[in-house]
N, C-alpha and C. Protein backbone atom coordinates (compact mmCIF):
# COMPACT_ATOMS: atom_id res chain seq x y z
N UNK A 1 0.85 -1.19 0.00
CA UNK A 1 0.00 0.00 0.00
C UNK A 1 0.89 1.25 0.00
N UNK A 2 0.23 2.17 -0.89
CA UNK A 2 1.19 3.09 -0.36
C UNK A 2 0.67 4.39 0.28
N UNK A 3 1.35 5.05 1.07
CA UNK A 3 1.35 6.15 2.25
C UNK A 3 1.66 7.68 1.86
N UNK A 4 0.91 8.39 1.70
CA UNK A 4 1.34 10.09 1.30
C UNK A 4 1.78 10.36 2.35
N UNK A 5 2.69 10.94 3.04
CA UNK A 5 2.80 11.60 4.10
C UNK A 5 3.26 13.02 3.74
N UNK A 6 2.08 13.74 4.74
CA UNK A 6 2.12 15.38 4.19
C UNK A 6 1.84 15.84 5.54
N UNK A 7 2.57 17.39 5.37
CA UNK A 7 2.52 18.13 6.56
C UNK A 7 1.56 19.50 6.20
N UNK A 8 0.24 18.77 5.88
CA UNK A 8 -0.48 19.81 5.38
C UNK A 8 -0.82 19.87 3.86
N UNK A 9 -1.92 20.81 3.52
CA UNK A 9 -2.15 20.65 2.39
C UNK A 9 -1.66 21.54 1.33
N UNK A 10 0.13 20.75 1.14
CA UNK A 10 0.53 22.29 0.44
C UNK A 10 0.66 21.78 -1.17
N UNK A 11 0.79 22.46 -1.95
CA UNK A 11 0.79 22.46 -3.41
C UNK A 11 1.55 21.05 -3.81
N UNK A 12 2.41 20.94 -3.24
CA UNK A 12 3.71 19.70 -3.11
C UNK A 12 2.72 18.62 -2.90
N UNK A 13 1.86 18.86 -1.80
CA UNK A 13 1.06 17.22 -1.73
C UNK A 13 0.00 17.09 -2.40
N UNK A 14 -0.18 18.33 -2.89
CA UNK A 14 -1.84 17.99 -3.74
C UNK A 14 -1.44 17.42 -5.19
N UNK A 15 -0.01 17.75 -5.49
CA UNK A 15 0.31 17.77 -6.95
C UNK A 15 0.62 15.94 -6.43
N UNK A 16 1.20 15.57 -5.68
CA UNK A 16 1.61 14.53 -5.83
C UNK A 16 0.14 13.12 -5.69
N UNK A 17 -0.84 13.82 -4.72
CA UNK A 17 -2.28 13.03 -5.18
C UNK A 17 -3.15 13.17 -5.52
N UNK A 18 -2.61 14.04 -6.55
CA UNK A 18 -3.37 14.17 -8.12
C UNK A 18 -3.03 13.09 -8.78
N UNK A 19 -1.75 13.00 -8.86
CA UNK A 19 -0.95 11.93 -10.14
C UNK A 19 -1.80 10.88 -9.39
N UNK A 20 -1.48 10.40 -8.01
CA UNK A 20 -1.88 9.22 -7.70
C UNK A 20 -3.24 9.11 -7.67
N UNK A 21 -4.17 9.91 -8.03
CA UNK A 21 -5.45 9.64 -8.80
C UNK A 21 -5.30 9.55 -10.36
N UNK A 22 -4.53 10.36 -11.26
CA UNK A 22 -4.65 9.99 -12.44
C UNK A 22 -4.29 8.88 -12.73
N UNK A 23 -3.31 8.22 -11.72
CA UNK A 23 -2.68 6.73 -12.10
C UNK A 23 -3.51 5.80 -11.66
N UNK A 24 -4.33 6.00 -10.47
CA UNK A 24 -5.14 5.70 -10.34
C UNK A 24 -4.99 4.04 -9.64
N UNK A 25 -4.08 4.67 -8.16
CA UNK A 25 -3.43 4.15 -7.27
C UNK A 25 -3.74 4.51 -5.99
N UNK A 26 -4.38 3.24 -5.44
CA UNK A 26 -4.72 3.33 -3.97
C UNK A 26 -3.54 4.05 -3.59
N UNK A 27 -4.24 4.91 -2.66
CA UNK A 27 -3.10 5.51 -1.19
C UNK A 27 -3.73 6.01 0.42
N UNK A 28 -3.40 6.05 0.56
CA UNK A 28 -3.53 6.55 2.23
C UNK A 28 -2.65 7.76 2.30
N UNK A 29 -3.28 8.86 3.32
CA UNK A 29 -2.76 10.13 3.70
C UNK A 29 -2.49 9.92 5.28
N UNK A 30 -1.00 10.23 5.16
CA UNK A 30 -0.60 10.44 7.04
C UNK A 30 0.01 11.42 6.90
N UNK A 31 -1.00 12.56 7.99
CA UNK A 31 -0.62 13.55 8.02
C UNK A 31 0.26 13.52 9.39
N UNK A 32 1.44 14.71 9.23
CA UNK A 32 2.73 14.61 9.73
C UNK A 32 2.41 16.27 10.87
N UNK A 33 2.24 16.76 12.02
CA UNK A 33 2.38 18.22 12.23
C UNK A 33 3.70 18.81 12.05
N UNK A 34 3.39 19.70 11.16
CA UNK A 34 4.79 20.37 10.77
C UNK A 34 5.66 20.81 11.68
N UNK A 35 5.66 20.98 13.05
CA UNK A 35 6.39 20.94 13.69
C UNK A 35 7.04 19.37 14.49
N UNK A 36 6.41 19.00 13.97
CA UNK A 36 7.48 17.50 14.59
C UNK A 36 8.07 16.87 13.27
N UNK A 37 8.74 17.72 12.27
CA UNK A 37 9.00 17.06 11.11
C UNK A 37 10.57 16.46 11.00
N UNK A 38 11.29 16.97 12.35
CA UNK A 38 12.88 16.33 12.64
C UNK A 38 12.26 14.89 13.58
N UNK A 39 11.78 14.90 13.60
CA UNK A 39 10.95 12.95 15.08
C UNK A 39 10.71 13.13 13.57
N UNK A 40 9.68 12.97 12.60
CA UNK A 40 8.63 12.32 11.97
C UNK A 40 10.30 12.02 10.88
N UNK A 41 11.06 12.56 10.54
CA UNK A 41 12.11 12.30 9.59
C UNK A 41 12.93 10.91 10.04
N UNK A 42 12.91 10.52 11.46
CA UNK A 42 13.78 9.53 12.49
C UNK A 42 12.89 8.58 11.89
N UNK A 43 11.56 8.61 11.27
CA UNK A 43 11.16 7.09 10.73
C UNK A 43 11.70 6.93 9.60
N UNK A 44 12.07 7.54 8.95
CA UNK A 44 12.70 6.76 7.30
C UNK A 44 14.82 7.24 7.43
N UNK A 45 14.84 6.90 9.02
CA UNK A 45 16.34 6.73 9.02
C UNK A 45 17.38 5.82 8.10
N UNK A 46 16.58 4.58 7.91
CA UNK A 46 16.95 4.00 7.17
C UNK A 46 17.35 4.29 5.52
N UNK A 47 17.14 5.62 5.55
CA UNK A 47 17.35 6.26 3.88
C UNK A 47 18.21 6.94 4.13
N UNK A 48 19.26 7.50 2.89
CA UNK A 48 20.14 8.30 3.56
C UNK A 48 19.09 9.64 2.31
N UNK A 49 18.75 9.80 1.47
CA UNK A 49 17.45 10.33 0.52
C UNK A 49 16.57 11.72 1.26
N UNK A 50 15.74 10.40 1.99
CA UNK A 50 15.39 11.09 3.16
C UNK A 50 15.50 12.19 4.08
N UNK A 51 16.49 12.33 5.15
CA UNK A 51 17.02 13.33 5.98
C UNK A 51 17.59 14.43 4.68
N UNK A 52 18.19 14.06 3.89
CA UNK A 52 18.88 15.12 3.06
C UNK A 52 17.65 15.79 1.94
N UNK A 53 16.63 15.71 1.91
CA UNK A 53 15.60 16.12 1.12
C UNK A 53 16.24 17.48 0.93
N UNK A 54 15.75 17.97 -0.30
CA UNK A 54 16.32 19.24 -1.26
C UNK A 54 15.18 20.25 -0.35
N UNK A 55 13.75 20.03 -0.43
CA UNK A 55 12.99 20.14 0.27
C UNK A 55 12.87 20.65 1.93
N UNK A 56 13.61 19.76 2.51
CA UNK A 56 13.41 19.91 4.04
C UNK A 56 12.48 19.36 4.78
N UNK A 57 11.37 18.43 4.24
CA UNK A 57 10.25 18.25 4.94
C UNK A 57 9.37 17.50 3.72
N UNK A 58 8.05 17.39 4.56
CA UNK A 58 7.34 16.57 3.77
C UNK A 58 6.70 17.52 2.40
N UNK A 59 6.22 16.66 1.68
CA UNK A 59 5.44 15.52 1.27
C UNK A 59 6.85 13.94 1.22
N UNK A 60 6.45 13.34 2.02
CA UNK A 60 6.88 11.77 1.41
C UNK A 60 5.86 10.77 0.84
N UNK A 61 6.59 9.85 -0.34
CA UNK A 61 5.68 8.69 -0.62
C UNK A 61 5.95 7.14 -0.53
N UNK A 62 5.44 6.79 0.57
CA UNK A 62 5.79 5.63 0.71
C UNK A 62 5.35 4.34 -0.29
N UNK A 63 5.73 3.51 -1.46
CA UNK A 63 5.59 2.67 -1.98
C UNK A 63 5.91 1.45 -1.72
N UNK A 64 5.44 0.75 -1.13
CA UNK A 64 5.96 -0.52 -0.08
C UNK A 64 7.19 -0.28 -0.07
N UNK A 65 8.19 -1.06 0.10
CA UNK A 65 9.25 -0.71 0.75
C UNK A 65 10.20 0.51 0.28
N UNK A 66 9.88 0.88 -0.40
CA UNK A 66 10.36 2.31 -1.10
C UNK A 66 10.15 4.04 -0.66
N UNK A 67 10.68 4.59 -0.07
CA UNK A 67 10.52 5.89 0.41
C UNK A 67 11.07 7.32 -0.17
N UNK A 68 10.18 7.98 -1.28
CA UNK A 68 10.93 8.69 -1.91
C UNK A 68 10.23 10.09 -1.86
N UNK A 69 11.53 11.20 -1.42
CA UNK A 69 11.13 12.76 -1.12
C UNK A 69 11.39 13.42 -2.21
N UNK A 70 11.01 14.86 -2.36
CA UNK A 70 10.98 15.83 -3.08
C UNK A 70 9.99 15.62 -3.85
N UNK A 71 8.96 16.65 -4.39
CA UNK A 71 7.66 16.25 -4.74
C UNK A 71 8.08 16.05 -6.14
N UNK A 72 9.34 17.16 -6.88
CA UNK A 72 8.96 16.46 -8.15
C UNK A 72 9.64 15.60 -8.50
N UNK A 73 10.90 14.83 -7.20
CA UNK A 73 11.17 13.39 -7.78
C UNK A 73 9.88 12.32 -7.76
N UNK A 74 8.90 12.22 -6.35
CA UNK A 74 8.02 11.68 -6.19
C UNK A 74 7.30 11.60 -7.72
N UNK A 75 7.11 12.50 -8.33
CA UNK A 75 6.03 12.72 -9.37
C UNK A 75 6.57 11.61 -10.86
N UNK A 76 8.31 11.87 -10.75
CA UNK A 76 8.89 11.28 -11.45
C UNK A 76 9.31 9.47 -11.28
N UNK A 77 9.44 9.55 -9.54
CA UNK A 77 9.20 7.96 -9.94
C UNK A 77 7.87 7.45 -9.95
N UNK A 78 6.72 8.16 -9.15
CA UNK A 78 5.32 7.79 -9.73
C UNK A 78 5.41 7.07 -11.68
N UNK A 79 5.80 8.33 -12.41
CA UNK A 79 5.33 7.29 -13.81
C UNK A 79 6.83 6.66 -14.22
N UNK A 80 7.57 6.39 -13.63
CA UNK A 80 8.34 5.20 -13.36
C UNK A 80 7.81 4.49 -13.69
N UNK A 81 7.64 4.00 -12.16
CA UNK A 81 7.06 2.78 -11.54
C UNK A 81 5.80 2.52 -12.21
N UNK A 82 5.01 3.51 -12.52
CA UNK A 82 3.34 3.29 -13.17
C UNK A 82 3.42 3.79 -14.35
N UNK A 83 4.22 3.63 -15.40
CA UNK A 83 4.25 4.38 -16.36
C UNK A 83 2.77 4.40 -17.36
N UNK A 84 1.78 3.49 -17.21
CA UNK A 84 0.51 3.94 -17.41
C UNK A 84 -0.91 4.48 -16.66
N UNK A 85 -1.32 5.43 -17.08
CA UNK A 85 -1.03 5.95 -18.41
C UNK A 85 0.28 7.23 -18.23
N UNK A 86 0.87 7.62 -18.93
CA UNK A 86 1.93 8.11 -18.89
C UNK A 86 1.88 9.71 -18.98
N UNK A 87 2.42 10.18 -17.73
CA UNK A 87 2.41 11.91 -17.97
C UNK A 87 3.27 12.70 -17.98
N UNK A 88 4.23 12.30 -19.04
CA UNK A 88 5.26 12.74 -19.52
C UNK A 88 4.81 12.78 -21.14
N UNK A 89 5.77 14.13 -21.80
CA UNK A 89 5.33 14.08 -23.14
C UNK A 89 6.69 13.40 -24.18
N UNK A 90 5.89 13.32 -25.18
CA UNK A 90 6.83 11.81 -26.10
C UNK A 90 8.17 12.36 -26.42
N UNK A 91 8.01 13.76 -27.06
CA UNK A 91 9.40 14.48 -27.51
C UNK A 91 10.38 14.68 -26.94
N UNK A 92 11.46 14.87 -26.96
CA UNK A 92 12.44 15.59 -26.20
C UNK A 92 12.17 17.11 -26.24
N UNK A 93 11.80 17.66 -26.86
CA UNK A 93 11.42 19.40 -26.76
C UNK A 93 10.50 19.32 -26.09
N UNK A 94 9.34 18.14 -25.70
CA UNK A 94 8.04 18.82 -24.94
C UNK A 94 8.66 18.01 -23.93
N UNK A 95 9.84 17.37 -23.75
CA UNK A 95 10.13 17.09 -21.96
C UNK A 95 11.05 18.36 -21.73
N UNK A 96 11.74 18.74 -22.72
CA UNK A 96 12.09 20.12 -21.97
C UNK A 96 11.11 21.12 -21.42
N UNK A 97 10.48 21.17 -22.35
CA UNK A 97 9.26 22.46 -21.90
C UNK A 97 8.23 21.68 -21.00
N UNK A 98 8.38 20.64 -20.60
CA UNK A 98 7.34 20.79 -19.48
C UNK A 98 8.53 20.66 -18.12
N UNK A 99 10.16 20.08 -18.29
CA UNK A 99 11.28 20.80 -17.55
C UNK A 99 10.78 21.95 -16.94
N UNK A 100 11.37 22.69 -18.09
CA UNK A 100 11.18 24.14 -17.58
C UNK A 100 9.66 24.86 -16.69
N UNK A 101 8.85 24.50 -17.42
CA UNK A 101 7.51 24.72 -16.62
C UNK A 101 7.42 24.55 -15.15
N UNK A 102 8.00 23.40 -15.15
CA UNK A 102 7.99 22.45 -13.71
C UNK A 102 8.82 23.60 -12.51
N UNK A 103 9.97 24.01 -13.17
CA UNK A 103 11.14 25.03 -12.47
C UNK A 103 10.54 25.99 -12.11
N UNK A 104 9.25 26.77 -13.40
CA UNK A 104 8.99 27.82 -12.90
C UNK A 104 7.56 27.50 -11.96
N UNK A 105 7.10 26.78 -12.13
CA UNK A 105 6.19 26.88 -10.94
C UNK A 105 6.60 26.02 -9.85
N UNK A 106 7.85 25.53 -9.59
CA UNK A 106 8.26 25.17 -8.37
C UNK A 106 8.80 26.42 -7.82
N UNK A 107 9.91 26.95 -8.78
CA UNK A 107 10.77 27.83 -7.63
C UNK A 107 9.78 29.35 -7.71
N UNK A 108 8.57 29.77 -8.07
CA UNK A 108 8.23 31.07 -8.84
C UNK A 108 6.50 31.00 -8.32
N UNK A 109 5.84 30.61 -8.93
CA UNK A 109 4.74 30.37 -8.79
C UNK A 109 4.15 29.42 -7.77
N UNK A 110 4.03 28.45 -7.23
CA UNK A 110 3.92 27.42 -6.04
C UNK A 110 4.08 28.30 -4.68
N UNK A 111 5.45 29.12 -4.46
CA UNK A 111 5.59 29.61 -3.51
C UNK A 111 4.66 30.93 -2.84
N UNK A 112 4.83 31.56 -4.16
CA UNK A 112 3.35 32.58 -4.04
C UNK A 112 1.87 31.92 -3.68
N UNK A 113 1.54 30.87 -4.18
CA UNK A 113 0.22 30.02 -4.12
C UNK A 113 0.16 30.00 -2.86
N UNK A 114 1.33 29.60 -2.36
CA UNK A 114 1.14 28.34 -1.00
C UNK A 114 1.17 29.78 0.28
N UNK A 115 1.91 30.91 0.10
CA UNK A 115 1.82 32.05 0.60
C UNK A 115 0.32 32.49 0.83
N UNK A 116 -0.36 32.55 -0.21
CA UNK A 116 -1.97 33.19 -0.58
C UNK A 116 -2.66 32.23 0.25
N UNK A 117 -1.96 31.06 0.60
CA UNK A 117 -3.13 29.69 1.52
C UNK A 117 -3.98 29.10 0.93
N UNK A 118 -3.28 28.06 0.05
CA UNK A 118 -3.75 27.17 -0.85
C UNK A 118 -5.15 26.43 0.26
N UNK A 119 -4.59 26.25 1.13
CA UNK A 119 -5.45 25.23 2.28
C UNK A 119 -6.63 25.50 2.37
N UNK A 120 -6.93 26.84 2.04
CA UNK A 120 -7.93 27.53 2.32
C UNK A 120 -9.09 27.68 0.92
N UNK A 121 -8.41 27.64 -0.54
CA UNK A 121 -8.74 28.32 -1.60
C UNK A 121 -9.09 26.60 -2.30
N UNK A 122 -8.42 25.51 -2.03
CA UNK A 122 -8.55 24.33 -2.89
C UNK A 122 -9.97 23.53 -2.31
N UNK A 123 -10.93 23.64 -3.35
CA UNK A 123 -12.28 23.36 -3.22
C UNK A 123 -13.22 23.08 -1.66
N UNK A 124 -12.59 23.97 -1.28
CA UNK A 124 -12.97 24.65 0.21
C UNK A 124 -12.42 23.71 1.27
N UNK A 125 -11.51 23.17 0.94
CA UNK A 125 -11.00 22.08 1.86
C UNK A 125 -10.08 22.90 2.70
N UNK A 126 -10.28 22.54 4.31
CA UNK A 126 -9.47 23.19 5.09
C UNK A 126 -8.67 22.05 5.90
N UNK A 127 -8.78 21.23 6.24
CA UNK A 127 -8.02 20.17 6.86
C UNK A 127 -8.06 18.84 6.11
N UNK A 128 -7.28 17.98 6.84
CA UNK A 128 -6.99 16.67 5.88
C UNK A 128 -7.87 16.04 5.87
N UNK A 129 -9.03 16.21 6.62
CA UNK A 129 -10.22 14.96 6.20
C UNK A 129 -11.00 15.60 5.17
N UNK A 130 -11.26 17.01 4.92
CA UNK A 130 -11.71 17.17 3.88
C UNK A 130 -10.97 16.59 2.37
N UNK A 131 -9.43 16.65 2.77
CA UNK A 131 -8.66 16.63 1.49
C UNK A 131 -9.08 14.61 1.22
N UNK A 132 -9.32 14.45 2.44
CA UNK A 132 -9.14 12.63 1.75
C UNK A 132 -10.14 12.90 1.07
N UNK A 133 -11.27 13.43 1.78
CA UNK A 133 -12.80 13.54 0.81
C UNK A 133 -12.84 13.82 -0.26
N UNK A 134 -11.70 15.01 -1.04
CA UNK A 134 -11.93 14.87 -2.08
C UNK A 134 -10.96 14.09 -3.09
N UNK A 135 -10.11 12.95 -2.37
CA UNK A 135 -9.58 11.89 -3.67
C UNK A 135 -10.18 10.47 -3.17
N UNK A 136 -11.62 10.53 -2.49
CA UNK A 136 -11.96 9.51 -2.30
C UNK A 136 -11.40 8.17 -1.45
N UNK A 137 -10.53 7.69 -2.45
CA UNK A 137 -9.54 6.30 -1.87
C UNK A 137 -8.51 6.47 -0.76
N UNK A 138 -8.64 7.88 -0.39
CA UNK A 138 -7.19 8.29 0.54
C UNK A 138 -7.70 8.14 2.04
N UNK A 139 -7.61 7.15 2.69
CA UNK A 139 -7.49 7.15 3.66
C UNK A 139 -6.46 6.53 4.93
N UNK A 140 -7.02 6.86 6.40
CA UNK A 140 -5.65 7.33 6.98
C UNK A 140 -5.64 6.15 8.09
């Protein structure tokens, strides 16, 4: 089974169970309080991945024995591992340009979002039981 673990509902975790609805892959949400995210990091000691996240913190995705951070590696071994149906584009020019896209709304756009209080604005969902509610299969 696998495990979202998010410290809240920030752009990073919604993007990552989205995919895992388009792929259309059971998961479960464990939510993490963002302040216990150095204890909540002591469970995936066993990674060295992990503690060193580019990130700092959650979203993690647990895939049975597999534990992988940063949302847009997550996103990338998602169609890995599930490469159908596939959400990556066929070309090499449209994997650059959706590259680049990715950069600018990680380092540019995302941060402003998540500033404005995504938590608040994403289909009126304010805490995590609303958010399982709206991908259905996510539970905790």
């Amino acid at each position: 089974m696998r495990t979202l673990h998010i410290n809240g509902m920030t752009p990073p975790a919604l993007a990552i169970a989205i995919t895992l609805k388009e792929k259309a892959l059971d998961f479960e949400i464990a939510e993490v309080d963002w302040r216990a995210t150095p204890t909540a990091f002591a469970r995936f000691s066993d990674s060295f991945e992990i503690p060193a996240t580019l990130e700092g913190e959650f979203p993690i995705l647990v895939d049975d024995a597999t534990a992988v951070s940063d949302s847009y590696f997550v996103l990338e071994y998602l169609d890995d591992a599930y490469p159908a149906p596939s959400l990556k584009p066929e070309t090499a020019y449209d994997q650059w340009q959706l590259q680049a896209l990715a950069r600018f709304f990680g380092e540019r756009a995302l941060p402003a979002v998540s500033t404005l209080g995504i938590d608040q604005h994403f289909a009126g969902a304010t805490d995590v039981s609303e958010l399982r509610a709206l991908f259905g299969n996510a539970s905790s």
